[in-house]
C-alpha atoms as a PDB file:
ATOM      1  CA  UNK A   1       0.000   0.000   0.000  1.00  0.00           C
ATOM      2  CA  UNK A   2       1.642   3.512  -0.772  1.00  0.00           C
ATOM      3  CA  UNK A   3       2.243   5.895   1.587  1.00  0.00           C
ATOM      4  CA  UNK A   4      -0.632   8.187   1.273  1.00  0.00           C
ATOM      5  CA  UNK A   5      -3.275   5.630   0.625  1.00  0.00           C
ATOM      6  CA  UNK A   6      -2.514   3.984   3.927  1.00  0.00           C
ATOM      7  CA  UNK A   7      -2.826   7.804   5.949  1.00  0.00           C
ATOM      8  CA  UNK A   8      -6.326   8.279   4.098  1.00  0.00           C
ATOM      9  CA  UNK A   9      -7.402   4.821   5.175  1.00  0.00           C
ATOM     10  CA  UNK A  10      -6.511   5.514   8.871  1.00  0.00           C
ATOM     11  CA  UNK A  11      -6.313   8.709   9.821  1.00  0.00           C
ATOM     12  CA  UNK A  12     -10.162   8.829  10.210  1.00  0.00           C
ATOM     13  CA  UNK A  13     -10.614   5.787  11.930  1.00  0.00           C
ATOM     14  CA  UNK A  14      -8.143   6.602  14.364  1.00  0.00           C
ATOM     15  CA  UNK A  15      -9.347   9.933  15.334  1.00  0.00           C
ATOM     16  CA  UNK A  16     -13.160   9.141  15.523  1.00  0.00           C
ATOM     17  CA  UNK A  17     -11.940   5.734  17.842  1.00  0.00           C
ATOM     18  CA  UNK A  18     -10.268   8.210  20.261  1.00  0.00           C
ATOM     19  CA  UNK A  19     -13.263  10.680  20.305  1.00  0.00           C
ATOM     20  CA  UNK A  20     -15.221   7.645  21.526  1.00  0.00           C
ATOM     21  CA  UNK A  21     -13.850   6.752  24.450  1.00  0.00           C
ATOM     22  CA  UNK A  22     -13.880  11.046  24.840  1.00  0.00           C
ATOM     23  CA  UNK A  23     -16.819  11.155  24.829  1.00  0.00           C
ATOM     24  CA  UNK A  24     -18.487   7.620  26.905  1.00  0.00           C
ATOM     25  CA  UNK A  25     -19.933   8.158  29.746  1.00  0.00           C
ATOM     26  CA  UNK A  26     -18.136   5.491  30.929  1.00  0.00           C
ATOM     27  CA  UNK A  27     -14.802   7.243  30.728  1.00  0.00           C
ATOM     28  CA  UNK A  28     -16.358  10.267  32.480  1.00  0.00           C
ATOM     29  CA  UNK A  29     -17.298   7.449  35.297  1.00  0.00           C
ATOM     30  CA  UNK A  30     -14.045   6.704  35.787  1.00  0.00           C
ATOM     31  CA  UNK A  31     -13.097  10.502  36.270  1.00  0.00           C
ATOM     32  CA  UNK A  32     -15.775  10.574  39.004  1.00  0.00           C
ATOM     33  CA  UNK A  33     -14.569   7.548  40.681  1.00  0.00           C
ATOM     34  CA  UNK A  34     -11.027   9.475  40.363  1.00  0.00           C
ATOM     35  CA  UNK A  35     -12.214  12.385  42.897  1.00  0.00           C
ATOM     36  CA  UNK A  36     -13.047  14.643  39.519  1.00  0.00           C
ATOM     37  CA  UNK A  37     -16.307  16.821  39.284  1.00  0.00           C
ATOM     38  CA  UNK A  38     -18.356  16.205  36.712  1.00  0.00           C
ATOM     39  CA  UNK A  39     -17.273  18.398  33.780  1.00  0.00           C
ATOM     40  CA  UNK A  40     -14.371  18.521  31.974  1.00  0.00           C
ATOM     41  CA  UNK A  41     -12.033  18.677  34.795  1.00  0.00           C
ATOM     42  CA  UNK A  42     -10.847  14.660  33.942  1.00  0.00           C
ATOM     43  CA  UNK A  43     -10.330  15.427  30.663  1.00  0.00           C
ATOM     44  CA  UNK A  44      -8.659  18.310  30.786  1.00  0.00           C
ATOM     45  CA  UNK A  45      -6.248  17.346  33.607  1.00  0.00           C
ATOM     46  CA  UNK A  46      -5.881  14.136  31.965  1.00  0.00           C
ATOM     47  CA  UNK A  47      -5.600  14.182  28.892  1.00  0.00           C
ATOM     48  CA  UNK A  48      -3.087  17.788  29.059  1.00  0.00           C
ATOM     49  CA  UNK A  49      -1.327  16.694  32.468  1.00  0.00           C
ATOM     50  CA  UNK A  50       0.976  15.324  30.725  1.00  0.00           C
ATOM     51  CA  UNK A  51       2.648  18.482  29.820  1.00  0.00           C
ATOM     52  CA  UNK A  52       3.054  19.282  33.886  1.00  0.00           C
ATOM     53  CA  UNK A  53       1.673  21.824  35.671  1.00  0.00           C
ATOM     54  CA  UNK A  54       1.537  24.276  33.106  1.00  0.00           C
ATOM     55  CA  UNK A  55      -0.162  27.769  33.218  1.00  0.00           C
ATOM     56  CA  UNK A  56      -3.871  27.312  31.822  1.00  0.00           C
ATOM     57  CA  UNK A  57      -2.525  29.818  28.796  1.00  0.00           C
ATOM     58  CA  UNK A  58       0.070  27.438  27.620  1.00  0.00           C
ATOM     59  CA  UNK A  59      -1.932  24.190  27.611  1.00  0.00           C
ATOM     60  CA  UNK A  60      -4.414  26.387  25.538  1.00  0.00           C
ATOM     61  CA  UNK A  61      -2.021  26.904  23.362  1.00  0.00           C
ATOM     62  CA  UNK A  62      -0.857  23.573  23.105  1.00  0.00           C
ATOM     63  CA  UNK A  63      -4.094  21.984  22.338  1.00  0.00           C
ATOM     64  CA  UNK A  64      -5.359  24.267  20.105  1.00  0.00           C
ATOM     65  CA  UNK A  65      -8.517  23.086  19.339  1.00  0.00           C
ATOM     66  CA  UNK A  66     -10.921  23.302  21.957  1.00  0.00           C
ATOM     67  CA  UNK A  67     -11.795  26.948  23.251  1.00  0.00           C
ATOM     68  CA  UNK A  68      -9.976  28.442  25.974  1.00  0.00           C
ATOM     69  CA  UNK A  69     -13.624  28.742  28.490  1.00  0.00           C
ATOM     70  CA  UNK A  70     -13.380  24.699  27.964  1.00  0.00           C
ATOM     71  CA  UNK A  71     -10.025  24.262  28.086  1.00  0.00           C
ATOM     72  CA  UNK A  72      -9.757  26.857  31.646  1.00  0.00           C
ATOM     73  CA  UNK A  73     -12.742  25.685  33.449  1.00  0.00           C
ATOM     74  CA  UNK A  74     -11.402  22.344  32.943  1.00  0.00           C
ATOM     75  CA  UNK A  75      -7.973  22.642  33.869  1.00  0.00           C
ATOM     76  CA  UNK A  76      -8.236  24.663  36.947  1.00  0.00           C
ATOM     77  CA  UNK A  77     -11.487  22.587  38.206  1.00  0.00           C
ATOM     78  CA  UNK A  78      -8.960  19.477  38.078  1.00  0.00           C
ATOM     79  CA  UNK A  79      -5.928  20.748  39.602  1.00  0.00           C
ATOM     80  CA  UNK A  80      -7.168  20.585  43.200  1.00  0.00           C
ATOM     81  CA  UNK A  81      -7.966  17.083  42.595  1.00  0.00           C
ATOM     82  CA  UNK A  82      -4.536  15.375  41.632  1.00  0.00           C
ATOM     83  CA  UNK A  83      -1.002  16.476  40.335  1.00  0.00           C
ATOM     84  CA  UNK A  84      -0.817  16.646  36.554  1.00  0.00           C
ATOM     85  CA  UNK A  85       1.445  13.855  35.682  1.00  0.00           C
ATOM     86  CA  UNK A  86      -0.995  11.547  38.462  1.00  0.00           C
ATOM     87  CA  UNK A  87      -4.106  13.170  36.222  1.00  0.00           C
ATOM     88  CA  UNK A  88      -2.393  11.902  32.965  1.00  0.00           C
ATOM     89  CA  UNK A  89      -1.625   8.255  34.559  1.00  0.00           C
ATOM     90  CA  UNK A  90      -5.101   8.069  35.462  1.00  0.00           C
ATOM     91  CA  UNK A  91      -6.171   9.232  32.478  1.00  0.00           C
ATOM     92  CA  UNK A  92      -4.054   6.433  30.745  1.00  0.00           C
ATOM     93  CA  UNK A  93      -5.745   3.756  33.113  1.00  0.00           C
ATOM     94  CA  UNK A  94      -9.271   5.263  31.516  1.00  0.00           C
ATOM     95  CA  UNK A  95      -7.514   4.944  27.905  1.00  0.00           C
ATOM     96  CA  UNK A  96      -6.367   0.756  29.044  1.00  0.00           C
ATOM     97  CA  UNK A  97      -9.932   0.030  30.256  1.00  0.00           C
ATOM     98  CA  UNK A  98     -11.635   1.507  27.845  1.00  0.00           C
ATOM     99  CA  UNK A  99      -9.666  -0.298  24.734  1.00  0.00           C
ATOM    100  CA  UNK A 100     -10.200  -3.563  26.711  1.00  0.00           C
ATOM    101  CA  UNK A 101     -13.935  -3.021  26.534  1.00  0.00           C
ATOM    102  CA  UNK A 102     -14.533  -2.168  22.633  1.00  0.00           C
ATOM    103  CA  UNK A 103     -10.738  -3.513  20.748  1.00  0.00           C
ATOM    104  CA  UNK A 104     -12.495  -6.907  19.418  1.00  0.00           C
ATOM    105  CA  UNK A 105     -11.220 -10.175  21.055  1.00  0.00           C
ATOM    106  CA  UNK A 106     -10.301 -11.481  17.683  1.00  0.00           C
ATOM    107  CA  UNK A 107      -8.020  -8.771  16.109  1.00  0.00           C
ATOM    108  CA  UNK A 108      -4.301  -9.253  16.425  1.00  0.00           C
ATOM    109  CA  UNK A 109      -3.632  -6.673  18.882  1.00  0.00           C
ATOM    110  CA  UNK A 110       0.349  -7.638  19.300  1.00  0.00           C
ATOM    111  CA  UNK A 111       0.749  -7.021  15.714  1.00  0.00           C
ATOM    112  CA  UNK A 112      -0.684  -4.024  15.461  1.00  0.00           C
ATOM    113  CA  UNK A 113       0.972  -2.808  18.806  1.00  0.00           C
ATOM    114  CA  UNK A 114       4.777  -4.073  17.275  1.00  0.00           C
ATOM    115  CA  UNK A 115       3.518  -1.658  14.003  1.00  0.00           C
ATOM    116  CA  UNK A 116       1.839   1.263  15.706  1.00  0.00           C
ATOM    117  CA  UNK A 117       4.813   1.950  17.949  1.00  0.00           C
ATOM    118  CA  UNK A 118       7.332   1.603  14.731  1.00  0.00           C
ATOM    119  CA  UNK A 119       5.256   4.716  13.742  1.00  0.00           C
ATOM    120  CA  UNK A 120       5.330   6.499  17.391  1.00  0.00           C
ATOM    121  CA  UNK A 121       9.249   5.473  17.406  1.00  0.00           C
ATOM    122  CA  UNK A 122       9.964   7.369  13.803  1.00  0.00           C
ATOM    123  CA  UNK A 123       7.785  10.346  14.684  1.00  0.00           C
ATOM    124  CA  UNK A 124       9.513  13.603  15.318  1.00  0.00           C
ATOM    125  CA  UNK A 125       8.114  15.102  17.845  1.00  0.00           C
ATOM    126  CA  UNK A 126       9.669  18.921  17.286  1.00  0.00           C
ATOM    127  CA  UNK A 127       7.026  21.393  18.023  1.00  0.00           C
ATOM    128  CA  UNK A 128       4.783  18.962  18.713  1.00  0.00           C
ATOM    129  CA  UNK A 129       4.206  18.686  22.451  1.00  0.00           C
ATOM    130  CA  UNK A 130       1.227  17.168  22.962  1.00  0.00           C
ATOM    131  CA  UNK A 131       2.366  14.541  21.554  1.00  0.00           C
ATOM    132  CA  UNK A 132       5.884  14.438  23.019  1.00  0.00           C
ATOM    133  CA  UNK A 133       4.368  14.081  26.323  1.00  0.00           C
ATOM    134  CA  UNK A 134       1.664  11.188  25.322  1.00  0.00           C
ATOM    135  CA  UNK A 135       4.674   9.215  24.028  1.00  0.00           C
ATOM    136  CA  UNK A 136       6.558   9.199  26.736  1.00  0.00           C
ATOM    137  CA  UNK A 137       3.555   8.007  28.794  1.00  0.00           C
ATOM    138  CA  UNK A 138       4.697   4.257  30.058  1.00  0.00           C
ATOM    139  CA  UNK A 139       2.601   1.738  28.392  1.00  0.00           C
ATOM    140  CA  UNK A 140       1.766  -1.521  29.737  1.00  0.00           C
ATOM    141  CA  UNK A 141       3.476  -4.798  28.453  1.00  0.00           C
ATOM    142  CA  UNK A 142       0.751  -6.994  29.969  1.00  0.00           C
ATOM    143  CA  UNK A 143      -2.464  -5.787  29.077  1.00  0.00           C
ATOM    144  CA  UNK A 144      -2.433  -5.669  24.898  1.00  0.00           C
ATOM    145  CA  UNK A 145      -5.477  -4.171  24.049  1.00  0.00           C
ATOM    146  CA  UNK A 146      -4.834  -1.322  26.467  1.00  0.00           C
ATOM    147  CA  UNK A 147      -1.776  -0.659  25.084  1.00  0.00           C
ATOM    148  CA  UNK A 148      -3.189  -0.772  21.893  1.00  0.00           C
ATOM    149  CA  UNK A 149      -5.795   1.844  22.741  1.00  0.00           C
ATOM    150  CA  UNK A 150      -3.057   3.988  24.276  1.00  0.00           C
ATOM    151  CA  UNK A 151      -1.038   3.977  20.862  1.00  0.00           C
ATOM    152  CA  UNK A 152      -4.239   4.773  19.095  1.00  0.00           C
ATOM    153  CA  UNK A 153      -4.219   7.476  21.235  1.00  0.00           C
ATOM    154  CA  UNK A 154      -1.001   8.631  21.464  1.00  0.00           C
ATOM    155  CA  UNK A 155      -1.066   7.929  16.896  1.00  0.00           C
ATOM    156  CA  UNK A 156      -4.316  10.380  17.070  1.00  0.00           C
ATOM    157  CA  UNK A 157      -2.688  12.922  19.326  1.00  0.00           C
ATOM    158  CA  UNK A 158       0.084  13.073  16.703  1.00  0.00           C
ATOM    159  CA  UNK A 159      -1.936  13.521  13.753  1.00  0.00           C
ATOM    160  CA  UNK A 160      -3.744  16.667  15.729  1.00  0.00           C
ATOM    161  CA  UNK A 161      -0.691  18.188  16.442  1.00  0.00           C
ATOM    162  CA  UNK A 162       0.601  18.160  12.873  1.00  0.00           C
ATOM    163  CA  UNK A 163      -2.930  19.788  11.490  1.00  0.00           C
ATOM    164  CA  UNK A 164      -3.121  22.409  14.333  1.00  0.00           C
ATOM    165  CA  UNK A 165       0.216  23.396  12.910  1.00  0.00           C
ATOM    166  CA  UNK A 166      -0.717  22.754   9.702  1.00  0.00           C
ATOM    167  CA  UNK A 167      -4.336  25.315  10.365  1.00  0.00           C
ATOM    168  CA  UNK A 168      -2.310  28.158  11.306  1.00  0.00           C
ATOM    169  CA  UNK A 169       0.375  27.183   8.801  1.00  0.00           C
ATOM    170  CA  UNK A 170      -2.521  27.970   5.986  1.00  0.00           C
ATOM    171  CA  UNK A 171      -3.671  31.168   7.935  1.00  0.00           C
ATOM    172  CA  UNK A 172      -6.429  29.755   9.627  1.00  0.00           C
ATOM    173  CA  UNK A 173      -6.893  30.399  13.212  1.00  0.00           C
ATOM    174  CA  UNK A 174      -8.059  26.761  15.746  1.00  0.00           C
ATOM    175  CA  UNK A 175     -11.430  28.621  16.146  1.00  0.00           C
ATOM    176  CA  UNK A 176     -11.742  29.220  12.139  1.00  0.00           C
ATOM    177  CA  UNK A 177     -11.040  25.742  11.547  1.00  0.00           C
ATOM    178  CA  UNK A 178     -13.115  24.303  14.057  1.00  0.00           C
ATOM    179  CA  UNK A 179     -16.212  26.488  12.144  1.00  0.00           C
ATOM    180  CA  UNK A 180     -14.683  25.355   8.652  1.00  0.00           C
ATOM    181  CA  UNK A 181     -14.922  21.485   9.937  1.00  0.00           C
ATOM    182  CA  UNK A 182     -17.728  21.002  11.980  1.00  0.00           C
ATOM    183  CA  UNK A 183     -20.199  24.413  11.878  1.00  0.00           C
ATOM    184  CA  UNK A 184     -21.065  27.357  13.796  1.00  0.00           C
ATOM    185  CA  UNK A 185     -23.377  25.538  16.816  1.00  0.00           C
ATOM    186  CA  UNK A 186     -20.673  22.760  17.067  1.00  0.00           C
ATOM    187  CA  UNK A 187     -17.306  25.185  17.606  1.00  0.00           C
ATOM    188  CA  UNK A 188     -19.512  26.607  20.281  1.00  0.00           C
ATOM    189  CA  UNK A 189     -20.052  23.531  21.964  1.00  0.00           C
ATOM    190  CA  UNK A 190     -16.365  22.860  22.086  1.00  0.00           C
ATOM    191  CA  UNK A 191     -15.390  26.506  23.766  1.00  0.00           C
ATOM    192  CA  UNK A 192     -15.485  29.197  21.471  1.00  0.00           C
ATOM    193  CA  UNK A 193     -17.135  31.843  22.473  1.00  0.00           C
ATOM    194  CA  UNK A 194     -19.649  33.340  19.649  1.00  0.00           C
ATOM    195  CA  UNK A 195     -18.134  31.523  16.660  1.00  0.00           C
ATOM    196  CA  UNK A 196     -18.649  33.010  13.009  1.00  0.00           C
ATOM    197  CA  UNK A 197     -19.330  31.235   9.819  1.00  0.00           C
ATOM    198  CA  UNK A 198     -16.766  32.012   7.208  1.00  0.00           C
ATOM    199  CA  UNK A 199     -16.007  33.599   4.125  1.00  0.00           C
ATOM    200  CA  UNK A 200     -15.598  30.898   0.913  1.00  0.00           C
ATOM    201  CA  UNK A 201     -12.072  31.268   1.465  1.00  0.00           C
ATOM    202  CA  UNK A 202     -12.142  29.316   4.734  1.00  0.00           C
ATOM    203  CA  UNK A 203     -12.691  26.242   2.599  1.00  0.00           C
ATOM    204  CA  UNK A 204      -9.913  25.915   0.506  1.00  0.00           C
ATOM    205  CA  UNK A 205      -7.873  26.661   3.316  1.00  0.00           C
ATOM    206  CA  UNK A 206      -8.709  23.934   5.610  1.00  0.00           C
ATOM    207  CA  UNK A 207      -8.402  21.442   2.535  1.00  0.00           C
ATOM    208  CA  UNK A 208      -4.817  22.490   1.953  1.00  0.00           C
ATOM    209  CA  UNK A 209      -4.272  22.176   6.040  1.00  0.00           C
ATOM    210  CA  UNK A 210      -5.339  18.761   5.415  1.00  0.00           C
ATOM    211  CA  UNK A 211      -2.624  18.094   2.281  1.00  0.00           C
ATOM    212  CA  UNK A 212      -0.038  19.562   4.633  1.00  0.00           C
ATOM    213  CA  UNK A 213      -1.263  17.246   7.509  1.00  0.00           C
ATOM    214  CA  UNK A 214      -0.910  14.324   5.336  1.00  0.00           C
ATOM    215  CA  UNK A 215       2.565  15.506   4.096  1.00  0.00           C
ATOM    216  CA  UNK A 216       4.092  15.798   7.917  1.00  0.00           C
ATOM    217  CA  UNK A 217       2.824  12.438   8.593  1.00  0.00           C
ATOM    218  CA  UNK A 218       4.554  10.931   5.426  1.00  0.00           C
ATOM    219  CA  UNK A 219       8.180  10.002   7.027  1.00  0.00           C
ATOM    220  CA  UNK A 220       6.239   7.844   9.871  1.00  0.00           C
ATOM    221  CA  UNK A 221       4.621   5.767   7.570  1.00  0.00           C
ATOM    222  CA  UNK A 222       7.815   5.634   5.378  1.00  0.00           C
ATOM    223  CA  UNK A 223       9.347   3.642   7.571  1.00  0.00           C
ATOM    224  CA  UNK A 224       6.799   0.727   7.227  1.00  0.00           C
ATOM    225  CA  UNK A 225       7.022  -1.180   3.820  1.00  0.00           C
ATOM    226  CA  UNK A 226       4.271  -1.416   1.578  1.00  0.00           C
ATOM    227  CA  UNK A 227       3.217  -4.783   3.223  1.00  0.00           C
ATOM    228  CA  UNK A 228       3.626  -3.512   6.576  1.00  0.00           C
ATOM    229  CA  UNK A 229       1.259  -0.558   5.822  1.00  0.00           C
ATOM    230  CA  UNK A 230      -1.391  -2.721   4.215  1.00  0.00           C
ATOM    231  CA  UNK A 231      -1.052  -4.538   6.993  1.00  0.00           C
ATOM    232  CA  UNK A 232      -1.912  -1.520   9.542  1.00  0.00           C
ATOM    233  CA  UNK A 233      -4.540   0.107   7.483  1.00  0.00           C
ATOM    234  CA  UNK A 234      -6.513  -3.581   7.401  1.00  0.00           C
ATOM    235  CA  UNK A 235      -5.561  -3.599  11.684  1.00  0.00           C
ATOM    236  CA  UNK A 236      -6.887  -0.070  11.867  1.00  0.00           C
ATOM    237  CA  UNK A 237      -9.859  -1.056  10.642  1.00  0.00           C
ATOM    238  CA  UNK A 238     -10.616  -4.148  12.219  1.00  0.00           C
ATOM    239  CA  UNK A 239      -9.564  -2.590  15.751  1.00  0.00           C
ATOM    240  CA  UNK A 240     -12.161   0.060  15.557  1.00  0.00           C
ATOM    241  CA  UNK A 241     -15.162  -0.815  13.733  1.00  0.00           C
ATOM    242  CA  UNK A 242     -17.433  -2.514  15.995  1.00  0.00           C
END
């Protein structure tokens, strides 16, 4: 499989696997059972402690995406509750159980595991430190499909730090991008305050962010061969459809 046929076949997958388990209930359980509030103080802590206790301006910043009423409420509702790098290990617990729940009994988790973390190894992780910090999260040997939802994870985290630089790279701001890609009523839901639609040129924009997304995951997937990477797209997509 060539390079970019094997990014179009998983990049969606992966992404819209990890928003799942964002987004169960059952993940926001274990946040409650944690000590957390509901809201997004789990997530936030959790899924951005591992940067460290970081002012609530940098891991905005960082993540990009989300708007920075989210992004503060959530981080300063969880600090109280745990230390960030004990918010991002229990965070990582949430990611193990829920992979064990929904990664199918059948698929060949240890093969996709030895491939997935071929791609985390090559990565490079320069201005990228989201990411950074998710891979140097210790997975666990003895639990496979928990590991393997942690590399999906930490693969998805990767591919959302290359587009938010990619978005800015093509002049769009995180907020303009989040209208572009999922609408007006949606950005808002996700933290920006009174989101805009945009001009026509928004469009074209976000599709060339996309192309240059693509292009800065290229050398990961290089160092697969054309076996290995039919082999991961065909993983990918036994792993998370259900």
């Amino acid at each position: 499989m060539e390079i970019s046929q094997c990014i179009a076949a998983v990049a969606r997958p992966l992404h819209d696997f990890g928003d799942e388990f964002m987004s169960d209930g059952a993940t926001a359980d274990l946040g409650l059972r944690a000590g957390f509030a509901p809201g997004r103080g789990f997530y936030c802590r959790g899924r951005f402690g591992v940067l460290g206790e970081a002012p609530v301006a940098v891991v905005q910043a960082v993540q990009g995406f989300l708007g920075p009423r989210l992004v503060t409420t959530g981080w300063l509702a969880g600090r109280p509750v745990m230390p960030a790098a004990e918010a991002a290990a229990c965070y990582a617990r949430a990611v193990h159980a829920w992979g064990r729940t929904h990664i199918p009994a059948d698929v060949d988790v240890e093969h996709f595991n030895h491939l997935a973390q071929r791609l985390i190894e090559a990565a490079d992780a320069d201005a990228l430190p989201l990411f950074a910090g998710w891979r140097a999260q210790a997975c666990p040997d003895d639990d496979p499909a928990g590991a393997a939802m942690q590399r999906i994870h930490v693969l998805r985290e990767h591919r959302g730090a290359c587009h938010l630089v990619a978005v800015r790279r093509c002049g769009l701001s995180a907020a303009e991008a989040m209208v572009v890609n999922l609408g007006v009523e949606q950005a808002a839901h996700y933290g920006w305050p009174d989101p805009r639609p945009l001009d026509a040129t928004g469009i074209p924009r976000r599709q060339r962010a996309e192309r240059i997304t693509d292009e800065m995951q290229m050398p990961l997937y290089a160092r697969l061969t054309d076996r290995e990477r039919t082999d991961f797209a065909r993983l990918v997509e036994a792993l998370t459809t259900p």
